[in-house]
PDB file of N, CA and C in Angstrom:
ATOM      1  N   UNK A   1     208.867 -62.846   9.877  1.00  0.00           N
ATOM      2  CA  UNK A   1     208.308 -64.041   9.260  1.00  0.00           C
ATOM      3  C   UNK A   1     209.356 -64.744   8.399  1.00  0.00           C
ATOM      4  N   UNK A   2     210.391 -64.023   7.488  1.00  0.00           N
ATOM      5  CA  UNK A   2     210.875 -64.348   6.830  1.00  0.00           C
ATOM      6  C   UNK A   2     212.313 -64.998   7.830  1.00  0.00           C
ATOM      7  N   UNK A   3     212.513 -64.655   8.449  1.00  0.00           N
ATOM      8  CA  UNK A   3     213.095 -65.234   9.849  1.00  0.00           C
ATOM      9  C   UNK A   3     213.164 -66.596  10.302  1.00  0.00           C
ATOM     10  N   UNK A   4     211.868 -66.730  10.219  1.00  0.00           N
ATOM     11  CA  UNK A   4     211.174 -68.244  10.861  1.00  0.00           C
ATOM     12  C   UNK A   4     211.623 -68.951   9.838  1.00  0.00           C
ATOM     13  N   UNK A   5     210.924 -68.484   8.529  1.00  0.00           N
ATOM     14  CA  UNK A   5     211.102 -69.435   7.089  1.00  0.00           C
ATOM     15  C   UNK A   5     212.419 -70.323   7.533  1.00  0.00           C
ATOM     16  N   UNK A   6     213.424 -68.872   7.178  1.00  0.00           N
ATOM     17  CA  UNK A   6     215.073 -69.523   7.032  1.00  0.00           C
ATOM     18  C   UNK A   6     215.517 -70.611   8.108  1.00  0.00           C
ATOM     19  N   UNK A   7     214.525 -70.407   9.559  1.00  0.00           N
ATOM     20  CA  UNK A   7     215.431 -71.000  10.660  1.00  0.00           C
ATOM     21  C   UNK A   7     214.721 -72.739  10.248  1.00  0.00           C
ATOM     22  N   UNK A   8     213.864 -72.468  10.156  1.00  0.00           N
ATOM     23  CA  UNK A   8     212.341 -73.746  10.049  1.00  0.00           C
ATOM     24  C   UNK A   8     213.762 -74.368   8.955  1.00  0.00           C
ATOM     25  N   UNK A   9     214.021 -74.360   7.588  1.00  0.00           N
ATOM     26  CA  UNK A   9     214.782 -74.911   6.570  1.00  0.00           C
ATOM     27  C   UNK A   9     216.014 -74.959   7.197  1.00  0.00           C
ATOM     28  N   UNK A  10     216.361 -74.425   7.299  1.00  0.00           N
ATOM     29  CA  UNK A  10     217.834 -74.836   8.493  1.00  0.00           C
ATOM     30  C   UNK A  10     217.429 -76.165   9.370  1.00  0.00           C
ATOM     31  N   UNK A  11     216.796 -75.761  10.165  1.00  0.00           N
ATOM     32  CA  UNK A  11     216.591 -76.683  11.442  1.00  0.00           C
ATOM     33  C   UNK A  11     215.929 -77.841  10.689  1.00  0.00           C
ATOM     34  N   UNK A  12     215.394 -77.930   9.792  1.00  0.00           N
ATOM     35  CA  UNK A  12     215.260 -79.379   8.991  1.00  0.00           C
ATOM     36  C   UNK A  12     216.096 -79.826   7.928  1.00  0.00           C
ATOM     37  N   UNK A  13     217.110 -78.977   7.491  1.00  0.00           N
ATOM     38  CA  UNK A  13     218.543 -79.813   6.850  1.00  0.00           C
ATOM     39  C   UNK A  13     219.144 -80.232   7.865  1.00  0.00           C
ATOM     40  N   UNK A  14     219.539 -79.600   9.022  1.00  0.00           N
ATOM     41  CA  UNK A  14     220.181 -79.963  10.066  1.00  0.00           C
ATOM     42  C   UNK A  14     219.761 -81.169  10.791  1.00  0.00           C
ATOM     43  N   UNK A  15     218.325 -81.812  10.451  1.00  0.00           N
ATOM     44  CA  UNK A  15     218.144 -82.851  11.594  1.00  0.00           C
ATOM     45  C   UNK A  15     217.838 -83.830  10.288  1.00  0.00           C
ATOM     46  N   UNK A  16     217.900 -83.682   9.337  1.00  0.00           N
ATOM     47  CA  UNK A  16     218.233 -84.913   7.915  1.00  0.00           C
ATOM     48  C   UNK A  16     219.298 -85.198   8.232  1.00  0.00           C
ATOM     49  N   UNK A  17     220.318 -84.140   8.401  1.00  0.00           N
ATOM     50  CA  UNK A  17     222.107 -84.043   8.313  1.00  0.00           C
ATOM     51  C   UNK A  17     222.186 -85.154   9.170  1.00  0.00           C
ATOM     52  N   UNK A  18     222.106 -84.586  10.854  1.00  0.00           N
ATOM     53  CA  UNK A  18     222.255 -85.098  11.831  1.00  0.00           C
ATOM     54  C   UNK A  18     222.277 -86.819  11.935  1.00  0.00           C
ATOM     55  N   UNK A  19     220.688 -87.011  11.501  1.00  0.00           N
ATOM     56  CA  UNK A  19     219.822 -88.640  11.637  1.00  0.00           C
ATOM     57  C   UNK A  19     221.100 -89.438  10.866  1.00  0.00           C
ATOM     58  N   UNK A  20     221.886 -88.707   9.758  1.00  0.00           N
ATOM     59  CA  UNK A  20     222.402 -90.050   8.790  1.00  0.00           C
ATOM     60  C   UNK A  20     224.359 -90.010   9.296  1.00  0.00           C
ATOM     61  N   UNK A  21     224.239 -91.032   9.908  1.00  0.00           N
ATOM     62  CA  UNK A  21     225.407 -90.847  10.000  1.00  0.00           C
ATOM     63  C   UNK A  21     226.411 -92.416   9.886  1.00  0.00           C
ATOM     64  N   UNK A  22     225.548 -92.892   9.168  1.00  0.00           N
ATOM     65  CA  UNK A  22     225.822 -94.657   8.264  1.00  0.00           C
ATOM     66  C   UNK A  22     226.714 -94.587   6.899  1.00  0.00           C
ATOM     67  N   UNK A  23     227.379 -95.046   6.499  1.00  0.00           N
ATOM     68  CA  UNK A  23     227.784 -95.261   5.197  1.00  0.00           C
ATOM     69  C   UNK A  23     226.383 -94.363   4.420  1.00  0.00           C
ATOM     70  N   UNK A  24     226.779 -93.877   3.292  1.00  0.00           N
ATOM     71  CA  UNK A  24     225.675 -93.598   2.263  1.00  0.00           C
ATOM     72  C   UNK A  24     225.279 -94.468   1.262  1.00  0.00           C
ATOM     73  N   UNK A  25     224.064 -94.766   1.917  1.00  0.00           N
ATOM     74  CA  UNK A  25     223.157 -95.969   0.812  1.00  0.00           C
ATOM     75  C   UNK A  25     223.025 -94.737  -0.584  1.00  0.00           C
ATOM     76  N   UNK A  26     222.075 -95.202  -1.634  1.00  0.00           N
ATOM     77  CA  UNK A  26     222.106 -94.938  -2.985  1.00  0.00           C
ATOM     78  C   UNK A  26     220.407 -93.916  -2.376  1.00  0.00           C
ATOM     79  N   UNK A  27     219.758 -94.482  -1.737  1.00  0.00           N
ATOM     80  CA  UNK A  27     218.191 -93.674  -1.754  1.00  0.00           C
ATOM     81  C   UNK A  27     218.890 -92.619  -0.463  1.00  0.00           C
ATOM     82  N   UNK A  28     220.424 -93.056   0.727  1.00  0.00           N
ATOM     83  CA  UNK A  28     220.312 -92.062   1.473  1.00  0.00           C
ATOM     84  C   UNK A  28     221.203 -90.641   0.427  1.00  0.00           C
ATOM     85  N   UNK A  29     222.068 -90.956  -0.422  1.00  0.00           N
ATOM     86  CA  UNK A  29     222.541 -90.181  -1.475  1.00  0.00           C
ATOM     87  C   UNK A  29     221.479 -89.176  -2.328  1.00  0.00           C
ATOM     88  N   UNK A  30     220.131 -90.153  -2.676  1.00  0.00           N
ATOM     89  CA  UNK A  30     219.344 -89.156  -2.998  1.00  0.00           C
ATOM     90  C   UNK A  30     218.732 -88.367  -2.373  1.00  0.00           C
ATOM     91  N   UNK A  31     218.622 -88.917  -1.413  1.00  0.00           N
ATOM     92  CA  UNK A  31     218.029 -88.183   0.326  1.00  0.00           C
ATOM     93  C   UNK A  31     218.897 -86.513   0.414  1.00  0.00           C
ATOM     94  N   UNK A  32     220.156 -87.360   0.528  1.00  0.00           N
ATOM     95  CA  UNK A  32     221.010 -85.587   1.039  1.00  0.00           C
ATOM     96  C   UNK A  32     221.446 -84.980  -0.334  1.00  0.00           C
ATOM     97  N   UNK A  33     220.960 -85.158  -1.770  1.00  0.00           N
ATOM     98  CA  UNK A  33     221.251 -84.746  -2.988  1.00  0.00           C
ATOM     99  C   UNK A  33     219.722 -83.529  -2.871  1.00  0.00           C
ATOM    100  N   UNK A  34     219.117 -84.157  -2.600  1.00  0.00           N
ATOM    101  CA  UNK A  34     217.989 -83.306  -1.964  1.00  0.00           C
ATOM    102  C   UNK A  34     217.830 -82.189  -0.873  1.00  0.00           C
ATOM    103  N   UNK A  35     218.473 -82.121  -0.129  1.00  0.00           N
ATOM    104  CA  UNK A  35     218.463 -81.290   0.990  1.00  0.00           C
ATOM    105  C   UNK A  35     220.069 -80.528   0.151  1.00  0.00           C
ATOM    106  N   UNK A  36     220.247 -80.652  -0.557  1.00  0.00           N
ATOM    107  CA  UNK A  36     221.655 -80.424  -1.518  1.00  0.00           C
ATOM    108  C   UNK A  36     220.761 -78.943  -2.228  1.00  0.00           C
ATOM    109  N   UNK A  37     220.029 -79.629  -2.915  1.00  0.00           N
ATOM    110  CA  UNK A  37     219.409 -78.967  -3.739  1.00  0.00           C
ATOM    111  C   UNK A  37     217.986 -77.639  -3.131  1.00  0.00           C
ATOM    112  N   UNK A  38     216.994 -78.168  -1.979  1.00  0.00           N
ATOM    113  CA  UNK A  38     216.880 -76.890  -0.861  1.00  0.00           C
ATOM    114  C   UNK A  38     217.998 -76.215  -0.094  1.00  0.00           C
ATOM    115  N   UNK A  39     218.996 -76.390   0.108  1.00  0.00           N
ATOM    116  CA  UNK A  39     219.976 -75.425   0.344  1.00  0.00           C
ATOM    117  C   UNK A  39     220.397 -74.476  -1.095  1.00  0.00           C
ATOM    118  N   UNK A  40     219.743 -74.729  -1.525  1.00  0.00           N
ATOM    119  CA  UNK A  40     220.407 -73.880  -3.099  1.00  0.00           C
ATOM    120  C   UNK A  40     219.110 -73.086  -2.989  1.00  0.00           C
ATOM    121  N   UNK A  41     218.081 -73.524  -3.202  1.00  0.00           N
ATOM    122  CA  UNK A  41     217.099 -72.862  -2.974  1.00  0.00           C
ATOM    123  C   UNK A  41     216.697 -71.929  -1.634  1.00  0.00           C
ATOM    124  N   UNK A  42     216.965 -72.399  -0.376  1.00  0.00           N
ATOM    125  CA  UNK A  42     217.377 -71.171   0.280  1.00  0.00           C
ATOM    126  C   UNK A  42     218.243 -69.950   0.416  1.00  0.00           C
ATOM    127  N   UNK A  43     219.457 -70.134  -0.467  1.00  0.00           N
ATOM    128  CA  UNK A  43     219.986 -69.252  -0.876  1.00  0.00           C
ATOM    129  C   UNK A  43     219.404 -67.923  -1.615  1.00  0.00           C
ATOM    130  N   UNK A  44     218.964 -68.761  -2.196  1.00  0.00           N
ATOM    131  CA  UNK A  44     218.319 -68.099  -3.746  1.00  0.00           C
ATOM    132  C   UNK A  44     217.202 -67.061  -3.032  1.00  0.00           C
ATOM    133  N   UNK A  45     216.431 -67.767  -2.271  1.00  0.00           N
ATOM    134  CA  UNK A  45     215.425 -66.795  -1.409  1.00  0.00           C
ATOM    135  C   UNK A  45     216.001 -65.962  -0.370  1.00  0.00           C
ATOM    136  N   UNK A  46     217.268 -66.552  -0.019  1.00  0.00           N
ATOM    137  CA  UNK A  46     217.907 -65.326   1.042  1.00  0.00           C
ATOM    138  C   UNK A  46     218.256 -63.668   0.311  1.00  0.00           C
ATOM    139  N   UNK A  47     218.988 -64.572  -1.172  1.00  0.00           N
ATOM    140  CA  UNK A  47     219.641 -63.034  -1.542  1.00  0.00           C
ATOM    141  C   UNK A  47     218.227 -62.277  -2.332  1.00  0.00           C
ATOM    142  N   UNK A  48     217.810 -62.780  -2.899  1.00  0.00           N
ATOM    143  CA  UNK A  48     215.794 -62.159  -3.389  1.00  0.00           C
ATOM    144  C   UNK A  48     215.663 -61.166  -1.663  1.00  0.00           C
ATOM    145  N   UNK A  49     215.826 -61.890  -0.610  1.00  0.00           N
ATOM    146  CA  UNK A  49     214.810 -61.017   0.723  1.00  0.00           C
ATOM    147  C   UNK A  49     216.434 -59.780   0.833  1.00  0.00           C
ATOM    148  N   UNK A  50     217.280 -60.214   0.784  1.00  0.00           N
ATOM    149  CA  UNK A  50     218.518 -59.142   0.857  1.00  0.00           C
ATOM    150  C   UNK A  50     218.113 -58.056   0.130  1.00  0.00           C
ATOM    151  N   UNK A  51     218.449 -58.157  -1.390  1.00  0.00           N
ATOM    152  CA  UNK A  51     217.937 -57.134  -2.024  1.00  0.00           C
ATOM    153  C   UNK A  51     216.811 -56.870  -1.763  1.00  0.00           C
ATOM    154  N   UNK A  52     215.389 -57.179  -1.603  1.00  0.00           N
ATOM    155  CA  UNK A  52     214.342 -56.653  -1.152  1.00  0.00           C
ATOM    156  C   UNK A  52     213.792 -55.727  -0.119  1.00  0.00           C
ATOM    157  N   UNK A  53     215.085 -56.214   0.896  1.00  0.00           N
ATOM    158  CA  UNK A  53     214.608 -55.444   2.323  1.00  0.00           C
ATOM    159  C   UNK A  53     214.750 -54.071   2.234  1.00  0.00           C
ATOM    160  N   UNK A  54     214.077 -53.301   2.747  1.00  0.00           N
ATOM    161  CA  UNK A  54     214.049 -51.901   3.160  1.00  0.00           C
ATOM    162  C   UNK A  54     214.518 -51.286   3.977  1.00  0.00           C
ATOM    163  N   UNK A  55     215.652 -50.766   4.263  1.00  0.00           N
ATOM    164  CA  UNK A  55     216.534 -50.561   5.449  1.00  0.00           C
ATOM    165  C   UNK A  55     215.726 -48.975   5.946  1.00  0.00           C
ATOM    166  N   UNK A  56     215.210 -49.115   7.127  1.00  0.00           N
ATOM    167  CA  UNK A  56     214.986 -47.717   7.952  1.00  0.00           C
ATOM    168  C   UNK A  56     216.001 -47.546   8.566  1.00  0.00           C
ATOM    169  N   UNK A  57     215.786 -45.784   8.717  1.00  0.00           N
ATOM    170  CA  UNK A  57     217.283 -45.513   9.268  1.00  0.00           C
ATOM    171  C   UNK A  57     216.806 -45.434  10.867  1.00  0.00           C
ATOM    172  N   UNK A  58     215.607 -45.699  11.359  1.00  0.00           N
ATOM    173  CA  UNK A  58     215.676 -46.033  13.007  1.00  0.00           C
ATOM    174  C   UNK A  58     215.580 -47.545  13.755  1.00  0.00           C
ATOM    175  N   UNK A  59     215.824 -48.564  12.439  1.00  0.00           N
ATOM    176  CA  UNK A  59     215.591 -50.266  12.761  1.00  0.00           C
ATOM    177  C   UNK A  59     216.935 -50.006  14.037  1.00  0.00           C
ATOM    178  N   UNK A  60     216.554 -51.164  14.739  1.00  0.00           N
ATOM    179  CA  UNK A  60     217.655 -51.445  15.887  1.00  0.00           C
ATOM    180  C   UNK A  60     218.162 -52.582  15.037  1.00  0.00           C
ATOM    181  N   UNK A  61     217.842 -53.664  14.374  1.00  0.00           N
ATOM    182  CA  UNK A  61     218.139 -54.947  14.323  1.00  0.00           C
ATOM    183  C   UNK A  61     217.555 -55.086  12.487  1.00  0.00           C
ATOM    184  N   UNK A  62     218.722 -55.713  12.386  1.00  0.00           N
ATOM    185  CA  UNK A  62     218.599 -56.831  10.678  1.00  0.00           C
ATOM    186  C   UNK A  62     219.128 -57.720  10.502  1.00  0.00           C
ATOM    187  N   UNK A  63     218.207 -58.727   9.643  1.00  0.00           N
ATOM    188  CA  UNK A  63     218.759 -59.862   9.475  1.00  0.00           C
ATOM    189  C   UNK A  63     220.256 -60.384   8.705  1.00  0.00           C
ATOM    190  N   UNK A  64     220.911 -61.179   9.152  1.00  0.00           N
ATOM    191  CA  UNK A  64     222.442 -60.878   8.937  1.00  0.00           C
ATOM    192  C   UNK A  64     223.227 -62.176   8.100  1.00  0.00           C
ATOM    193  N   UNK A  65     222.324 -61.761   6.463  1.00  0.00           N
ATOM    194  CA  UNK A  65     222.309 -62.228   5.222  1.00  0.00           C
ATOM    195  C   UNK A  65     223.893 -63.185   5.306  1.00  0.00           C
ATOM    196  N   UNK A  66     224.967 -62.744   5.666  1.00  0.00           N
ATOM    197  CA  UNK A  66     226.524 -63.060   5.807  1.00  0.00           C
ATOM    198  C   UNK A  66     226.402 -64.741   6.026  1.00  0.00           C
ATOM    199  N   UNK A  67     226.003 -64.304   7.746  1.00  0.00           N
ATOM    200  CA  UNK A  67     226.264 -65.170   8.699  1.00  0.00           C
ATOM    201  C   UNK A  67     225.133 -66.512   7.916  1.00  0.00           C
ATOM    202  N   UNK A  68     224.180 -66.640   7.785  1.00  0.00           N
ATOM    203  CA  UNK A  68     223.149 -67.183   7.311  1.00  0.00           C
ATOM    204  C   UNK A  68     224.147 -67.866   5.936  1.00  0.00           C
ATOM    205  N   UNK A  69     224.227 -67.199   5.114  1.00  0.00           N
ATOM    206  CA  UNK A  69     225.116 -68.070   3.876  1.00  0.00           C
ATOM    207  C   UNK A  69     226.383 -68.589   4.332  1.00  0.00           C
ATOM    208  N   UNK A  70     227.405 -68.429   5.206  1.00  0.00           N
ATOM    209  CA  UNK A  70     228.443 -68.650   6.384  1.00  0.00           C
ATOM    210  C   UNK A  70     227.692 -70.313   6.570  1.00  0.00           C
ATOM    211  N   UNK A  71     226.499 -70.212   7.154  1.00  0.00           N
ATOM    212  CA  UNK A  71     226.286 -71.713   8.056  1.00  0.00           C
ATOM    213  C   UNK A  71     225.658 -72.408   6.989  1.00  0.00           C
ATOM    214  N   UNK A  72     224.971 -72.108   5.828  1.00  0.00           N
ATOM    215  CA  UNK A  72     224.533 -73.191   4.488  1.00  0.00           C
ATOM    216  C   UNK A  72     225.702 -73.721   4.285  1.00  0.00           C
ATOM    217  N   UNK A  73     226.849 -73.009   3.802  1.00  0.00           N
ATOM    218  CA  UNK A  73     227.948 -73.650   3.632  1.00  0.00           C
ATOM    219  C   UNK A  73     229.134 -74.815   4.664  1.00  0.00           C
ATOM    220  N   UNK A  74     228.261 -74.115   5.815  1.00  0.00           N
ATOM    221  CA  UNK A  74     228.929 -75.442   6.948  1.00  0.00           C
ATOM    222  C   UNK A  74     228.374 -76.346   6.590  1.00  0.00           C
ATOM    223  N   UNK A  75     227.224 -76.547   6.772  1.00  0.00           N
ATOM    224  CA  UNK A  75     226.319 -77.691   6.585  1.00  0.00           C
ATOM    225  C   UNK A  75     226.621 -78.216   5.243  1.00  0.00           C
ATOM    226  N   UNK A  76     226.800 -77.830   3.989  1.00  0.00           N
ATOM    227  CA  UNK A  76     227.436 -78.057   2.709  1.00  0.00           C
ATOM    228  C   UNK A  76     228.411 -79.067   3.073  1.00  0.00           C
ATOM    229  N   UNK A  77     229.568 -78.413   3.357  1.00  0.00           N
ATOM    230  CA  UNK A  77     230.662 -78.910   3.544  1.00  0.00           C
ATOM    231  C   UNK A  77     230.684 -80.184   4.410  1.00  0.00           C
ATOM    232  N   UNK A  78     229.856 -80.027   5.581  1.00  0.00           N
ATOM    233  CA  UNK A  78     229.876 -81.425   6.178  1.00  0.00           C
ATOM    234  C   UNK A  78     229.002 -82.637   5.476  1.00  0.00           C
ATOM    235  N   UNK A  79     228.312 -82.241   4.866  1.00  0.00           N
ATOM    236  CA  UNK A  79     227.070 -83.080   3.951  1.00  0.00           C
ATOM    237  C   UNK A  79     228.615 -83.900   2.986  1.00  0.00           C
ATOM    238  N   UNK A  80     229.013 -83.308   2.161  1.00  0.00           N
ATOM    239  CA  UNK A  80     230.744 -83.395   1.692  1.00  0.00           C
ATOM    240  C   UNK A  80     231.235 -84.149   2.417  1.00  0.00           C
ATOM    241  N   UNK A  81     232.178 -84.017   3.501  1.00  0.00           N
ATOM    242  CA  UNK A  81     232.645 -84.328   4.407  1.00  0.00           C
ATOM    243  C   UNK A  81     231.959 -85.859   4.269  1.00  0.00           C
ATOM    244  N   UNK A  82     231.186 -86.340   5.098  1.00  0.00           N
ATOM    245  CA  UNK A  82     230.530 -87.837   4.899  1.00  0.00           C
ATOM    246  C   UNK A  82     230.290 -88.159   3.689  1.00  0.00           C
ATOM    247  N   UNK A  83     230.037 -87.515   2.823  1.00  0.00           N
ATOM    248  CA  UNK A  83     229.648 -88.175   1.496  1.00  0.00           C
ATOM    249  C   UNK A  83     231.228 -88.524   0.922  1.00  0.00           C
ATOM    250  N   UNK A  84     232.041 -87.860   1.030  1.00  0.00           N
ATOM    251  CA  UNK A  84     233.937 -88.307   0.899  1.00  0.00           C
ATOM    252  C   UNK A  84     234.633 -87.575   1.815  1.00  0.00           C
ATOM    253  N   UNK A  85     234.403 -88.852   2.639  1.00  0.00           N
ATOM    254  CA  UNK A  85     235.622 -88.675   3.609  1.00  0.00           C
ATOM    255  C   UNK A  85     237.254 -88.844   3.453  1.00  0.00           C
ATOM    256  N   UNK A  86     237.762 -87.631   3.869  1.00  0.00           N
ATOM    257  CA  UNK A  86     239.080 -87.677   4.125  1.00  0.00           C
ATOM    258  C   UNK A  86     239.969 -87.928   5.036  1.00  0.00           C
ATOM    259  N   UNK A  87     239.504 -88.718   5.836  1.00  0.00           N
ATOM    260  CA  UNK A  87     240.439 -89.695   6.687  1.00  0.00           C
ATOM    261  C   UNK A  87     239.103 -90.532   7.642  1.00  0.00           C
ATOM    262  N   UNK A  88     239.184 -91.494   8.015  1.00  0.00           N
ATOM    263  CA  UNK A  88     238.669 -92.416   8.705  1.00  0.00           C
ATOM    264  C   UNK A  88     238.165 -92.329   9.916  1.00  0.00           C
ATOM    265  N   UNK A  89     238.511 -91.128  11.012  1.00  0.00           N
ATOM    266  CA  UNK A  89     238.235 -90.199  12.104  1.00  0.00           C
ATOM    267  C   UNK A  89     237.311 -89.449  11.884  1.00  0.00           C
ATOM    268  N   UNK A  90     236.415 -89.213  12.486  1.00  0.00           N
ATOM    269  CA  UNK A  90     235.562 -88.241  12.601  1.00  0.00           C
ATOM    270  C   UNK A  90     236.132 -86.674  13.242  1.00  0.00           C
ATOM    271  N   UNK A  91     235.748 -85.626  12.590  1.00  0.00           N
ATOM    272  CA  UNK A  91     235.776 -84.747  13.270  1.00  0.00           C
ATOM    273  C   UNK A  91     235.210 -83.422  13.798  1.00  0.00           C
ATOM    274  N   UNK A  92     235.248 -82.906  14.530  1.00  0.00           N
ATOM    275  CA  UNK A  92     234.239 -81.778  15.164  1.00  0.00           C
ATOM    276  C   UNK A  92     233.781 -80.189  13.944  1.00  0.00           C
ATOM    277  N   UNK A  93     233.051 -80.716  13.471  1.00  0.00           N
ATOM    278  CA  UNK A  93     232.879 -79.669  12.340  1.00  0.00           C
ATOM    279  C   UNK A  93     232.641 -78.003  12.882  1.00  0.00           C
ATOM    280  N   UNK A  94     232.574 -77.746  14.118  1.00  0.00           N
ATOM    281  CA  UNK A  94     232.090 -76.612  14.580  1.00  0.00           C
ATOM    282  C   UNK A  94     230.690 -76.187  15.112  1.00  0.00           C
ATOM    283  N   UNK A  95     230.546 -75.291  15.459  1.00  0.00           N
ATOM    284  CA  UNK A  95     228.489 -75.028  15.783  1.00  0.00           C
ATOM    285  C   UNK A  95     228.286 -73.822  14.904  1.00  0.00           C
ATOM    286  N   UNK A  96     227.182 -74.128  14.463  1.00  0.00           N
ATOM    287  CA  UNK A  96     226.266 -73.198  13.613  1.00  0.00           C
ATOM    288  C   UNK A  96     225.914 -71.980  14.722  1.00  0.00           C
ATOM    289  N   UNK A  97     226.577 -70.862  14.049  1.00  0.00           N
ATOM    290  CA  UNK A  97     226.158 -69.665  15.059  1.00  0.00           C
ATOM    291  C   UNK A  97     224.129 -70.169  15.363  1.00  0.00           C
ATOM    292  N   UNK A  98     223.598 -69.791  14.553  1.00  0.00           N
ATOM    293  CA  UNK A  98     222.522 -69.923  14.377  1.00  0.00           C
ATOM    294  C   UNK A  98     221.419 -68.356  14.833  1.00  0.00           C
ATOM    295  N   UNK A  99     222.017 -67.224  15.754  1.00  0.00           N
ATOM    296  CA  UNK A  99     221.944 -66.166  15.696  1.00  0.00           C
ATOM    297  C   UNK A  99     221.953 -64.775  14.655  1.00  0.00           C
ATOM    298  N   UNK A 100     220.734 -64.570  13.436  1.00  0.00           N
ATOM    299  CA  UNK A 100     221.157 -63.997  12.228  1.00  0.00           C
ATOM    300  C   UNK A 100     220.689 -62.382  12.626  1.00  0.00           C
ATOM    301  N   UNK A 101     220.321 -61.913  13.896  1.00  0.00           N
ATOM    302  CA  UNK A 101     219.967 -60.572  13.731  1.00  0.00           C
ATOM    303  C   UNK A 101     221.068 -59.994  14.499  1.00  0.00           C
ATOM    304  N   UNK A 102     221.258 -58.773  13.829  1.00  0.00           N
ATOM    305  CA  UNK A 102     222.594 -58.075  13.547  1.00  0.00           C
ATOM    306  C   UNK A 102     222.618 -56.778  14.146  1.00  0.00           C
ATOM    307  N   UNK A 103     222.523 -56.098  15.514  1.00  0.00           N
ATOM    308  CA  UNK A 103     222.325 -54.747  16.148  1.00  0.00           C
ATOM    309  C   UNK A 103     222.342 -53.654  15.255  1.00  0.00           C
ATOM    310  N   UNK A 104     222.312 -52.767  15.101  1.00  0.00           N
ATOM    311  CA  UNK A 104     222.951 -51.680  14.158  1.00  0.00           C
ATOM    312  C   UNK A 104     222.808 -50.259  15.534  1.00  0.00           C
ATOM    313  N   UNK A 105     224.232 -49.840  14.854  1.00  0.00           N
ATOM    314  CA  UNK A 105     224.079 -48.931  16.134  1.00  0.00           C
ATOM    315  C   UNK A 105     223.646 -47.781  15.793  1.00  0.00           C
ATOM    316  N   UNK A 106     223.331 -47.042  16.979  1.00  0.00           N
ATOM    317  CA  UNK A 106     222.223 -46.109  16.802  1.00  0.00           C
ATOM    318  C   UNK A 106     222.988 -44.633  16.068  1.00  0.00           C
ATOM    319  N   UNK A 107     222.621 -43.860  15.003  1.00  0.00           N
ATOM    320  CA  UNK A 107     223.378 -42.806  14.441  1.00  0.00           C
ATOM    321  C   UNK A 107     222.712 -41.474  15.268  1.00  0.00           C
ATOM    322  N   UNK A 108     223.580 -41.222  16.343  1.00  0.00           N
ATOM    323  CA  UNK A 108     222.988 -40.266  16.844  1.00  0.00           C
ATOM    324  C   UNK A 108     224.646 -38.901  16.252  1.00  0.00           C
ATOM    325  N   UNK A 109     223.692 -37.869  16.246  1.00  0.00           N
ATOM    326  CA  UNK A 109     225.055 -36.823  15.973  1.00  0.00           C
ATOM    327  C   UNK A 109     225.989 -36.108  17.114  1.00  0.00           C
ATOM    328  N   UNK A 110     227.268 -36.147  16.528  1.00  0.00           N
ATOM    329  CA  UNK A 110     228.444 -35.920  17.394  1.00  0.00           C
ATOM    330  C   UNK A 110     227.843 -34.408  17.882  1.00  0.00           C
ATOM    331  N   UNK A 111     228.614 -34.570  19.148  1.00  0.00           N
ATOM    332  CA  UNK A 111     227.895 -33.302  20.168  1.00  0.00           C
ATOM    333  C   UNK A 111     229.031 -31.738  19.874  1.00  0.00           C
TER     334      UNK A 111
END
């Protein structure tokens, strides 16, 4: 569940991000000062569910806290990026893994 949360807030900074790609008006500044400020707040709830989680020692799969703060900060940075640009070119900011569960391999004992 807590899964969905993070992807759902992702996938709607990402399509605010996306839509503005005009000079920044003063209401679109408050617009992405806003999605500025839920990215802080998803943080905040990522590392709360980090420390919270309960690691079993037979889970196959966990959520992969890293990678997840890794792509807030892409999106950061490109939010940046348009808001002061450093050269007049556009350029290819990269892809959001967007994949946060993390295998863990299985501890079986040496034979």
């Amino acid at each position: 569940m807590k899964t969905t949360v993070f992807r759902c807030f992702l996938l709607l900074s990402l399509v605010v991000v996306d839509g503005i790609s005009y000079a920044a008006s003063a209401h679109e500044q408050d617009q992405l000062s806003l999605i500025q400020r839920q990215l802080d707040t998803i943080e905040r709830l990522a590392a709360r569910a980090k420390v919270a989680r309960t690691s079993e020692l037979n889970e196959r799969y966990r959520f992969d806290y890293p990678r997840l703060s890794q792509d807030i900060q892409r999106i950061r940075q490109g939010m940046q990026n348009y808001l002061s640009p450093s050269r007049a070119q556009p350029h290819d900011p990269g892809d959001l893994v967007g994949d946060y569960r993390l295998d863990i391999p299985s501890v079986e004992p040496s034979p």
